[in-house]
C-alpha atoms as a PDB file:
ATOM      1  CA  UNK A   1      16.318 150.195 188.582  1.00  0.00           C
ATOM      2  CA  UNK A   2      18.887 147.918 188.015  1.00  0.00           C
ATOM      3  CA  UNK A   3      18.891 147.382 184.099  1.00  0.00           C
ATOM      4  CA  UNK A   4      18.431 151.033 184.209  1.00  0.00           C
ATOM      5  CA  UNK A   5      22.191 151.437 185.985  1.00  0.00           C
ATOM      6  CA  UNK A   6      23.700 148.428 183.534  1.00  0.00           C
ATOM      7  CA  UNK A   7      22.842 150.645 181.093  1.00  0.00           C
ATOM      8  CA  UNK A   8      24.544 153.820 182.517  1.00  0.00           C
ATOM      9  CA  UNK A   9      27.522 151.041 183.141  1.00  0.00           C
ATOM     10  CA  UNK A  10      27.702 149.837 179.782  1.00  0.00           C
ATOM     11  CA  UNK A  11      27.690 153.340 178.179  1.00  0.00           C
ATOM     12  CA  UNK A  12      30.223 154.240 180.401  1.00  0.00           C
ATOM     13  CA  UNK A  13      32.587 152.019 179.589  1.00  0.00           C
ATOM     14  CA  UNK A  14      31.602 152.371 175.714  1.00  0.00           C
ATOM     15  CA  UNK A  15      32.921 156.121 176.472  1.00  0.00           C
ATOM     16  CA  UNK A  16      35.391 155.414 177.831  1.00  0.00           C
ATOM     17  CA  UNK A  17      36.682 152.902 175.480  1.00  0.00           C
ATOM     18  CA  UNK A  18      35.879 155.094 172.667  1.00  0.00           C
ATOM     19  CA  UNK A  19      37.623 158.241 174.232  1.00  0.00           C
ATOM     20  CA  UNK A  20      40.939 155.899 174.895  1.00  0.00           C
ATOM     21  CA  UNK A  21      40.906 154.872 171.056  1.00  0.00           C
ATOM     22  CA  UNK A  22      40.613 158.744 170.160  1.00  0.00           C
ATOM     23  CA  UNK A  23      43.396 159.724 172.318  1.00  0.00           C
ATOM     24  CA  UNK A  24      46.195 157.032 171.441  1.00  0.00           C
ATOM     25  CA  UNK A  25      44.834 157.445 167.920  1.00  0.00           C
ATOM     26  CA  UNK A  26      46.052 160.669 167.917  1.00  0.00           C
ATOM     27  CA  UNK A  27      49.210 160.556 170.136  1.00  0.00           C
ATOM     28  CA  UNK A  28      50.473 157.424 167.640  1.00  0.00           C
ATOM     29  CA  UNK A  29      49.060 160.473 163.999  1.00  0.00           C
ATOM     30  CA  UNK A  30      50.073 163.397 166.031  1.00  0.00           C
ATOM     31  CA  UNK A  31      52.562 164.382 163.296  1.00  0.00           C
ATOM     32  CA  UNK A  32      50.611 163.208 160.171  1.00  0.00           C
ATOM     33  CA  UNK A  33      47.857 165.295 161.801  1.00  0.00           C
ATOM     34  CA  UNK A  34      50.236 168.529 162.410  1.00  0.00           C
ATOM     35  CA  UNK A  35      51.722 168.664 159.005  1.00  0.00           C
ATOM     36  CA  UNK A  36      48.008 168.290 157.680  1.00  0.00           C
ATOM     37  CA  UNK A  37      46.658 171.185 159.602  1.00  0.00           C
ATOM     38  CA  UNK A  38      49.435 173.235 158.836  1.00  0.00           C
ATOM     39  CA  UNK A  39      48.934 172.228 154.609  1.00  0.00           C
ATOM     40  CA  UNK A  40      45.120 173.679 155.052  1.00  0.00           C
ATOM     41  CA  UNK A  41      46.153 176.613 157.433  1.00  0.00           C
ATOM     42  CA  UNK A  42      48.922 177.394 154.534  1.00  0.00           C
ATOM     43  CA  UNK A  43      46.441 177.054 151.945  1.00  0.00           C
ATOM     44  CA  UNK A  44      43.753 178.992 153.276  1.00  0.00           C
ATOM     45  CA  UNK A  45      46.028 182.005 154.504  1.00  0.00           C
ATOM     46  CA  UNK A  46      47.674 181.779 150.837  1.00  0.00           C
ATOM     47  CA  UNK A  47      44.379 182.090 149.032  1.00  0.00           C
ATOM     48  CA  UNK A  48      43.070 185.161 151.266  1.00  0.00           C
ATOM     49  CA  UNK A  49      46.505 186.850 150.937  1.00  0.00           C
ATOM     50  CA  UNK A  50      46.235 186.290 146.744  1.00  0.00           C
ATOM     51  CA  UNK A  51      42.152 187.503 147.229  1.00  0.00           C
ATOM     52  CA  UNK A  52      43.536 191.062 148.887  1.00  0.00           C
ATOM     53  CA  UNK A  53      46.512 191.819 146.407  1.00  0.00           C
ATOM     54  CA  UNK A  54      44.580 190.690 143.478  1.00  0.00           C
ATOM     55  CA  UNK A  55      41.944 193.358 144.034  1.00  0.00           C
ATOM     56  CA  UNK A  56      44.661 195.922 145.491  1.00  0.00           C
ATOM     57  CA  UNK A  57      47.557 195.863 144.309  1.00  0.00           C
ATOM     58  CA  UNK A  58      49.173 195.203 140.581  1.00  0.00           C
ATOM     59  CA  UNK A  59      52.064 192.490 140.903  1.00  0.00           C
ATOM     60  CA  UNK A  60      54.847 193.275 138.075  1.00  0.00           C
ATOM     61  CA  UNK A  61      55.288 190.559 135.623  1.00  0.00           C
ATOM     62  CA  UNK A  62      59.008 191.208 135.257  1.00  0.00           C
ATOM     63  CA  UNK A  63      61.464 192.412 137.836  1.00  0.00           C
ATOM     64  CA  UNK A  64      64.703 194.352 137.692  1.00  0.00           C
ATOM     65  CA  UNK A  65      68.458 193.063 138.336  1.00  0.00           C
ATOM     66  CA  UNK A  66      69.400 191.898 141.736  1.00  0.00           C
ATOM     67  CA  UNK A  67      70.412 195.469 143.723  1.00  0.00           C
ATOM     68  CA  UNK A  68      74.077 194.970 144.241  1.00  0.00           C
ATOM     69  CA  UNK A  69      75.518 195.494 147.878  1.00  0.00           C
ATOM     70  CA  UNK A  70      78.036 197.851 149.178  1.00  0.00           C
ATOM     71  CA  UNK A  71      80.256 195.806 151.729  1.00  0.00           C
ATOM     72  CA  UNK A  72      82.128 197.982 154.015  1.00  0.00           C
END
């Protein structure tokens, strides 16, 4: 019974070193691993948007002049 609860002690703490590492690894990368996520979340809504007006609708290949403003 006893080598049985060392071993339940010894993963323990193995968790819980591991879990500490995790955390403070990504408290110290939190903004490395923002500006990542927000590259792939960019990148994925970008390619879905281009799949759904590809098949939709025709972009022009030239535009017109700027539309000049009327300022009161």
């Amino acid at each position: 019974m006893q080598k049985i609860l060392n071993a339940l002690v010894i993963f323990n703490f193995t968790f819980a070193g591991v879990l500490t590492g995790v955390l403070v690894y990504t408290y110290v990368n939190q903004d490395k691993l923002r500006d990542e996520a927000k590259e792939r979340l960019q990148e994925i809504v970008v390619d879905s948007v281009m799949g759904v007006l590809d098949d939709s609708v025709p972009l022009p290949d030239v535009t017109g002049p700027a539309i000049p403003l009327q300022m009161p």
